[in-house]
C-alpha atoms as a PDB file:
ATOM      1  CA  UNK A   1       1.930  -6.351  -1.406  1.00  0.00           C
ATOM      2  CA  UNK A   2       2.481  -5.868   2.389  1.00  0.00           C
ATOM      3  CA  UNK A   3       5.047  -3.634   1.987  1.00  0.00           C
ATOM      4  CA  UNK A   4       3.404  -1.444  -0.623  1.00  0.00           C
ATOM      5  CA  UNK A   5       0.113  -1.201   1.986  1.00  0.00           C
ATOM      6  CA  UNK A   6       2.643   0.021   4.731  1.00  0.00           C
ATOM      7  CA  UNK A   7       3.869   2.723   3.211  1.00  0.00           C
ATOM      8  CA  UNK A   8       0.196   3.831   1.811  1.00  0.00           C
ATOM      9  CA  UNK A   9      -0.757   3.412   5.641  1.00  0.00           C
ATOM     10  CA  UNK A  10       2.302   5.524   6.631  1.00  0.00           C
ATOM     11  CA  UNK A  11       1.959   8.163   3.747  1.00  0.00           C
ATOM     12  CA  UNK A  12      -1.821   8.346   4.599  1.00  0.00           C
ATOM     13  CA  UNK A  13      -1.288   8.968   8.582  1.00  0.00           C
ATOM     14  CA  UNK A  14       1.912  11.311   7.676  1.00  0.00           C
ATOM     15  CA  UNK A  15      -0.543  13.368   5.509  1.00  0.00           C
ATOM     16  CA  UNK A  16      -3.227  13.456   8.346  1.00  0.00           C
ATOM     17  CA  UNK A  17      -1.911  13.589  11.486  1.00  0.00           C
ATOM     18  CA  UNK A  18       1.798  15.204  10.630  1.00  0.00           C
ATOM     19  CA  UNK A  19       0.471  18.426   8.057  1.00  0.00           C
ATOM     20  CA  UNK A  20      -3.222  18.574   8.067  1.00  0.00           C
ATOM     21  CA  UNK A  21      -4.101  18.135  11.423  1.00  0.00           C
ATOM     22  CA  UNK A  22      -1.338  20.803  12.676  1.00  0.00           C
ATOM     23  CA  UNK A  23      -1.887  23.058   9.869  1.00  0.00           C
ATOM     24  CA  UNK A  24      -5.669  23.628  10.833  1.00  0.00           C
ATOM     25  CA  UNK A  25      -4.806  23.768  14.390  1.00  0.00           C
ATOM     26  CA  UNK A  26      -2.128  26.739  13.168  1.00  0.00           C
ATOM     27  CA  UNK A  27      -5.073  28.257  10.963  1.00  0.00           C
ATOM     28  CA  UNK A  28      -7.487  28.451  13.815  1.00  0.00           C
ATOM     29  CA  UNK A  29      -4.754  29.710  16.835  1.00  0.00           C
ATOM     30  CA  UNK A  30      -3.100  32.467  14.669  1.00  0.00           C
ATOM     31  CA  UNK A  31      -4.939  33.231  11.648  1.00  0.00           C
ATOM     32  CA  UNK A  32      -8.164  34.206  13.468  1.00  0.00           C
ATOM     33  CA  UNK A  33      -6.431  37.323  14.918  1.00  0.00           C
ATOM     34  CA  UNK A  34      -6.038  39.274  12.250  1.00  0.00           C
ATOM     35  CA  UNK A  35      -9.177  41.118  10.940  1.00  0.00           C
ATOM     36  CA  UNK A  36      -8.403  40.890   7.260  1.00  0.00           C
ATOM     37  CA  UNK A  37      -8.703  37.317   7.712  1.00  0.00           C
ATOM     38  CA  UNK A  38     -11.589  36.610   9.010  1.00  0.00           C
ATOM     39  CA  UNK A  39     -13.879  34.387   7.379  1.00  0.00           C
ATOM     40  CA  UNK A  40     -11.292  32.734   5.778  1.00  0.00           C
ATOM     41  CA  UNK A  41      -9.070  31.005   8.776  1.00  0.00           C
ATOM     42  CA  UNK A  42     -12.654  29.238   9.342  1.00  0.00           C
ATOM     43  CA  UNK A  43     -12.596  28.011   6.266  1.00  0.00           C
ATOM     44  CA  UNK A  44      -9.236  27.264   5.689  1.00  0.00           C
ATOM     45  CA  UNK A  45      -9.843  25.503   9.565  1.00  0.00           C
ATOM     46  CA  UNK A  46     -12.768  23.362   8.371  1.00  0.00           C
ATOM     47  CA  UNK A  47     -11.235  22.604   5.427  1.00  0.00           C
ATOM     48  CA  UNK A  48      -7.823  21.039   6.775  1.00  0.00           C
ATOM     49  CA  UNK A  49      -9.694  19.244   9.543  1.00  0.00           C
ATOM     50  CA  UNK A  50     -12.259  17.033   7.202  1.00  0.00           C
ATOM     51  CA  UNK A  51      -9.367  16.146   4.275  1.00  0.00           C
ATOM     52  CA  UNK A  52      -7.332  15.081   7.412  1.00  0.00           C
ATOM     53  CA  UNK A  53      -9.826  13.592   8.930  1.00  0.00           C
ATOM     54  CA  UNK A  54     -10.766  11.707   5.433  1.00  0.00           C
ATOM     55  CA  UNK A  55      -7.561  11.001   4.663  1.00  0.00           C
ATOM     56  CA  UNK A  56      -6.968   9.594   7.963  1.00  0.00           C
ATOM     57  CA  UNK A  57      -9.697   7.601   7.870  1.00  0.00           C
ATOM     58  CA  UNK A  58      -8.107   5.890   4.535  1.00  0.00           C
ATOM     59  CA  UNK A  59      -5.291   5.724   6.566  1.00  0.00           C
ATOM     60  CA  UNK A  60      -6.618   3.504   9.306  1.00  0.00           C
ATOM     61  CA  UNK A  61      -8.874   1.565   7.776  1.00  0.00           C
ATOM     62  CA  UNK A  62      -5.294   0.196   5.723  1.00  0.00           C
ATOM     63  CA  UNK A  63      -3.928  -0.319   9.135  1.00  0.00           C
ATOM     64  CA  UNK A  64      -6.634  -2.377  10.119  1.00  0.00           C
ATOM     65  CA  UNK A  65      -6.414  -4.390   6.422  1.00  0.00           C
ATOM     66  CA  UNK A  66      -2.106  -4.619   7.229  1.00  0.00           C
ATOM     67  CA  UNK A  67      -3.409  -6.381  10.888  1.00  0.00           C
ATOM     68  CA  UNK A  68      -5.948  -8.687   9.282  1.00  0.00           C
ATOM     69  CA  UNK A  69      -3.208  -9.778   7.034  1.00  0.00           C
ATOM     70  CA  UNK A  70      -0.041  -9.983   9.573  1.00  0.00           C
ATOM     71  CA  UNK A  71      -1.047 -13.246  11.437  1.00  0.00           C
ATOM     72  CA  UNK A  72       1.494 -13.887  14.129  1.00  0.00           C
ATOM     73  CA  UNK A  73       2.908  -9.858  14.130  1.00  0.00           C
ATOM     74  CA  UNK A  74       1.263  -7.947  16.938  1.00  0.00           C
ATOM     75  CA  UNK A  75       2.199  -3.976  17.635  1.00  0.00           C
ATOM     76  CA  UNK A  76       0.043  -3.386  20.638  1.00  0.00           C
ATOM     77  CA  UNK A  77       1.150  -0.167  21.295  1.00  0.00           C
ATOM     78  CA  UNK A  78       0.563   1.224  17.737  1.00  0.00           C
ATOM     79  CA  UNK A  79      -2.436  -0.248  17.115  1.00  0.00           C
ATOM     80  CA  UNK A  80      -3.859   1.143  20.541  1.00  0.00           C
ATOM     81  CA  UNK A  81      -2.374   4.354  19.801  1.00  0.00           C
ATOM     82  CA  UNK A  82      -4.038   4.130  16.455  1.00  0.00           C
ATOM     83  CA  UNK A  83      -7.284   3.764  17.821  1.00  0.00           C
ATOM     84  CA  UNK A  84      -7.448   6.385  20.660  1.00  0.00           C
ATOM     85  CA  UNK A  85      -6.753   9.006  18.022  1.00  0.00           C
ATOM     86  CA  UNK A  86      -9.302   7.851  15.687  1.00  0.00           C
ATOM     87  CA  UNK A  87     -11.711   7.375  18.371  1.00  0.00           C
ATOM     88  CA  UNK A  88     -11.115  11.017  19.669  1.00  0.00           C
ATOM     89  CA  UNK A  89     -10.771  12.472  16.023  1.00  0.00           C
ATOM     90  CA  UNK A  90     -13.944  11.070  15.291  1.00  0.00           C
ATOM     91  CA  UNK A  91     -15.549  12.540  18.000  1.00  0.00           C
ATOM     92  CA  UNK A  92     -13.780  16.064  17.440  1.00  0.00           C
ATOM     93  CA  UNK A  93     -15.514  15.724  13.953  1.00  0.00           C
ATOM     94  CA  UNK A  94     -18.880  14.876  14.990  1.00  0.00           C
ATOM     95  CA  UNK A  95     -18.472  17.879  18.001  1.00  0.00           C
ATOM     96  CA  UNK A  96     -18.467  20.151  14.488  1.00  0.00           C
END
């Protein structure tokens, strides 16, 4: 059951942080540029950045289920790490 949750927490974050997240940062950077393109990059923008954010949501709130349930394991540095970028995701969200 652990192991099943760590790999939906791992497959979530992957998902977020590792395709959406980039890809909407790529959208916005070089898509805007071209003329042809223009409403659309926004869109495309917008629409990357809330499933991410969504699905990273999902993704963290199994990471803080996996840390309820691993009495005795403590990973610090992931965990903090995990919560700065939710912290400053959330706030890049709510900037929108």
């Amino acid at each position: 059951m652990i192991n099943d949750r760590k790999q939906t927490h791992g497959i979530l974050c992957v998902v977020s942080w590792g395709v959406l997240f980039p890809l909407d940062q790529i959208f916005a950077r070089y898509l805007k540029t071209f003329k042809s393109v223009d409403p659309a990059w926004f869109y495309l923008h917008i629409s990357c950045q809330m499933l991410g954010y969504v699905i990273g949501v999902a993704g963290w709130a199994t990471g803080l289920v996996l840390g309820n349930k691993s009495k005795g394991i403590v990973h610090t540095n992931h965990r903090n790490i995990g919560i700065t970028l939710f912290t400053f995701c959330t706030l890049q969200v709510l900037d929108q």
